[in-house]
Protein backbone atom coordinates (compact mmCIF):
# COMPACT_ATOMS: atom_id res chain seq x y z
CA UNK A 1 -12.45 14.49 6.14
CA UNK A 2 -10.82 11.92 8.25
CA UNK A 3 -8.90 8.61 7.71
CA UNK A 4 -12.00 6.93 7.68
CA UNK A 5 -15.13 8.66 6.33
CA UNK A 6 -18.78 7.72 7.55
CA UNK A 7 -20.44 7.02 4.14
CA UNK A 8 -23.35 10.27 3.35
CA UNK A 9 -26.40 8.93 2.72
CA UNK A 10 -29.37 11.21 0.91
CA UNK A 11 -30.75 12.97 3.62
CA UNK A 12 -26.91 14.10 4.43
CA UNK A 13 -27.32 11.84 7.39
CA UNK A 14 -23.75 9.71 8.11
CA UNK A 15 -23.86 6.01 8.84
CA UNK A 16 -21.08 3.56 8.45
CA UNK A 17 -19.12 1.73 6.88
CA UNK A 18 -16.52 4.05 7.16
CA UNK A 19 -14.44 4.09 4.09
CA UNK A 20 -10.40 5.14 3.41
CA UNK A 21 -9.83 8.83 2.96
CA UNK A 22 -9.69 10.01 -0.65
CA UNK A 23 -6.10 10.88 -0.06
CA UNK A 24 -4.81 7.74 1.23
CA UNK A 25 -7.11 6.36 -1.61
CA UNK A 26 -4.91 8.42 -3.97
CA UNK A 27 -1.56 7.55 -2.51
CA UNK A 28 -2.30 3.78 -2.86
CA UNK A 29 -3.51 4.33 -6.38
CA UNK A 30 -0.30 6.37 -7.41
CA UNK A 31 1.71 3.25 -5.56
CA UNK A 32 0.13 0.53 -7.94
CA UNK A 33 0.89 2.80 -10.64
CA UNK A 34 4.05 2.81 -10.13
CA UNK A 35 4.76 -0.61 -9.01
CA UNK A 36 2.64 -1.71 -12.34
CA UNK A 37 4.54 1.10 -14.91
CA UNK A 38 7.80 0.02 -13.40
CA UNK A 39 8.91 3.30 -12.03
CA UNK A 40 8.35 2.78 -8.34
CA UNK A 41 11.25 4.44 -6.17
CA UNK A 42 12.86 5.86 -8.97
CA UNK A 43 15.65 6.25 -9.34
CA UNK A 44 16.81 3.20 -6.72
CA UNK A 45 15.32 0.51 -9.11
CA UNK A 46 16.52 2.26 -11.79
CA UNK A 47 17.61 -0.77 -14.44
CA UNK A 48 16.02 -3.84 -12.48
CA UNK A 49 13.62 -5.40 -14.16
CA UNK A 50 11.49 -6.28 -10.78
CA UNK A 51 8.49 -6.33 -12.43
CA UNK A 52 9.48 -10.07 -13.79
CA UNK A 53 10.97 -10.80 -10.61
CA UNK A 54 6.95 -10.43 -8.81
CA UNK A 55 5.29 -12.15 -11.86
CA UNK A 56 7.72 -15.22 -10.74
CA UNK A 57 7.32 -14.85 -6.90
CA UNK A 58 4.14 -13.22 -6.25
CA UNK A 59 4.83 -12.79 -2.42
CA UNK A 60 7.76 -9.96 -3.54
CA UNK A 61 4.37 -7.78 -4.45
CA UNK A 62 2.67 -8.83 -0.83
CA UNK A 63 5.43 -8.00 0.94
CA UNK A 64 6.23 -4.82 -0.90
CA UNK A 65 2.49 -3.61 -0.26
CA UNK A 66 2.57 -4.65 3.00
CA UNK A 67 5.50 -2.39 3.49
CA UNK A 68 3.84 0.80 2.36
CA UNK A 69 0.82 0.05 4.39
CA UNK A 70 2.75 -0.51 7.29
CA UNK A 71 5.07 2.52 7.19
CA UNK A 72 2.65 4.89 5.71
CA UNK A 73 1.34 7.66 8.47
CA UNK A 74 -1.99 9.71 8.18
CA UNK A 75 -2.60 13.39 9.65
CA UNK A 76 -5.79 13.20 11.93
CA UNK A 77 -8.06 14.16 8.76
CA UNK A 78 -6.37 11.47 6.73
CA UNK A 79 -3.91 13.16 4.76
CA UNK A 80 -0.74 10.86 4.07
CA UNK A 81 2.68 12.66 5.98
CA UNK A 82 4.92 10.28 3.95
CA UNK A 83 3.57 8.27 1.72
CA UNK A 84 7.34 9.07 -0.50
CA UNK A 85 9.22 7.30 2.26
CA UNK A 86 6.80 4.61 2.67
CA UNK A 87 7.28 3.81 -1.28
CA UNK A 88 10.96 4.28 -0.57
CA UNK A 89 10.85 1.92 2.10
CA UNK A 90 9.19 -0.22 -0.34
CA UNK A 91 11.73 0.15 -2.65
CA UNK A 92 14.11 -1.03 -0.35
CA UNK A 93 12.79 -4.44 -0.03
CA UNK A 94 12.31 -5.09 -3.48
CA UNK A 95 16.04 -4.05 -3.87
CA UNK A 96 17.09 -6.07 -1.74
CA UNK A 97 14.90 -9.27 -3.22
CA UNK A 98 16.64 -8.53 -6.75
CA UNK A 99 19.56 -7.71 -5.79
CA UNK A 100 21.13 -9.50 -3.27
CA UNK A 101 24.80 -6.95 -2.56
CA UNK A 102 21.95 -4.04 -2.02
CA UNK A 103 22.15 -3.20 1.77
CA UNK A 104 19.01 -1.90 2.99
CA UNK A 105 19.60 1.36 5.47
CA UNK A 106 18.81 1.34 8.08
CA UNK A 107 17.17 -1.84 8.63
CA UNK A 108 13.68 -2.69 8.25
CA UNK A 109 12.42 -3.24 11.77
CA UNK A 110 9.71 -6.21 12.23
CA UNK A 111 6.86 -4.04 12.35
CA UNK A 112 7.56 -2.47 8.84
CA UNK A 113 7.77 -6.04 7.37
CA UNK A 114 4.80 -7.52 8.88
CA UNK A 115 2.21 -9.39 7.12
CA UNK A 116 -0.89 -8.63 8.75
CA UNK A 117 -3.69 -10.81 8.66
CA UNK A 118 -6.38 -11.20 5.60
CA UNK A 119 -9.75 -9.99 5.78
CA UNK A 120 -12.27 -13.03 6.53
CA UNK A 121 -12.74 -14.80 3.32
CA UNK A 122 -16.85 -13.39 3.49
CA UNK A 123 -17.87 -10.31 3.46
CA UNK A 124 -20.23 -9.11 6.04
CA UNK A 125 -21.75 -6.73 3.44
CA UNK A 126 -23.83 -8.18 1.11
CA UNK A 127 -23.12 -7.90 -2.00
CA UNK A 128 -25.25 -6.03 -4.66
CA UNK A 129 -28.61 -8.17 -6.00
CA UNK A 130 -28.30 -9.86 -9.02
CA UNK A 131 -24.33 -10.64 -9.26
């Protein structure tokens, strides 16, 4: 299986759309976990409540996903290589958001911050009949 997978259709025929491997599926999944049970990182966030901290500035959330996405790496059949250090990395930022003496190390470089642009506000799918 590969980072993307052609969807199987009956006859065992492939046609797009592609969709995520199940293993980056699962890494994302075990991120929100995390994030949502409080525990992501552990131990660095050990005893900050960040949680709070993203229900009062949403964007601490965005950014910390966009961090994972953007540091995560995929094998060539789609398995994540480091999906630890990309929720380390992670982490890091929200930290540094909660606490302000936390030095990130080393540095987050501009393309692991990035906020990469939405999807278009349609989708080109259409959706299911009847919703």
């Amino acid at each position: 299986m590969g980072f993307f997978d052609k969807t199987k259709q009956p006859d065992g025929s492939s046609s797009y759309p592609r969709k995520l491997s199940p293993d980056f599926a699962g890494a994302l999944r075990t991120f929100s976990f995390w994030i949502a049970n409080g525990t992501v990182g552990h131990p660095l966030l050990e005893g900050i409540d960040y949680r709070r901290e993203m229900l009062a500035s949403p964007s601490l959330m965005e950014q910390a996903y966009a961090i994972f996405a953007n540091v995560i790496e995929l094998s060539g059949d789609g398995m994540p290589t480091n999906a630890k250090y990309a929720e380390y990395r992670a982490a890091q930022y929200i930290r540094s958001y909660c606490d302000p003496t936390y030095t990130v190390s080393p540095p987050f470089e501009g393309w692991e911050v990035e906020l990469l642009a939405p999807p278009p506000r349609e989708d080109s799918k259409p959706w299911p009949s009847g919703l």
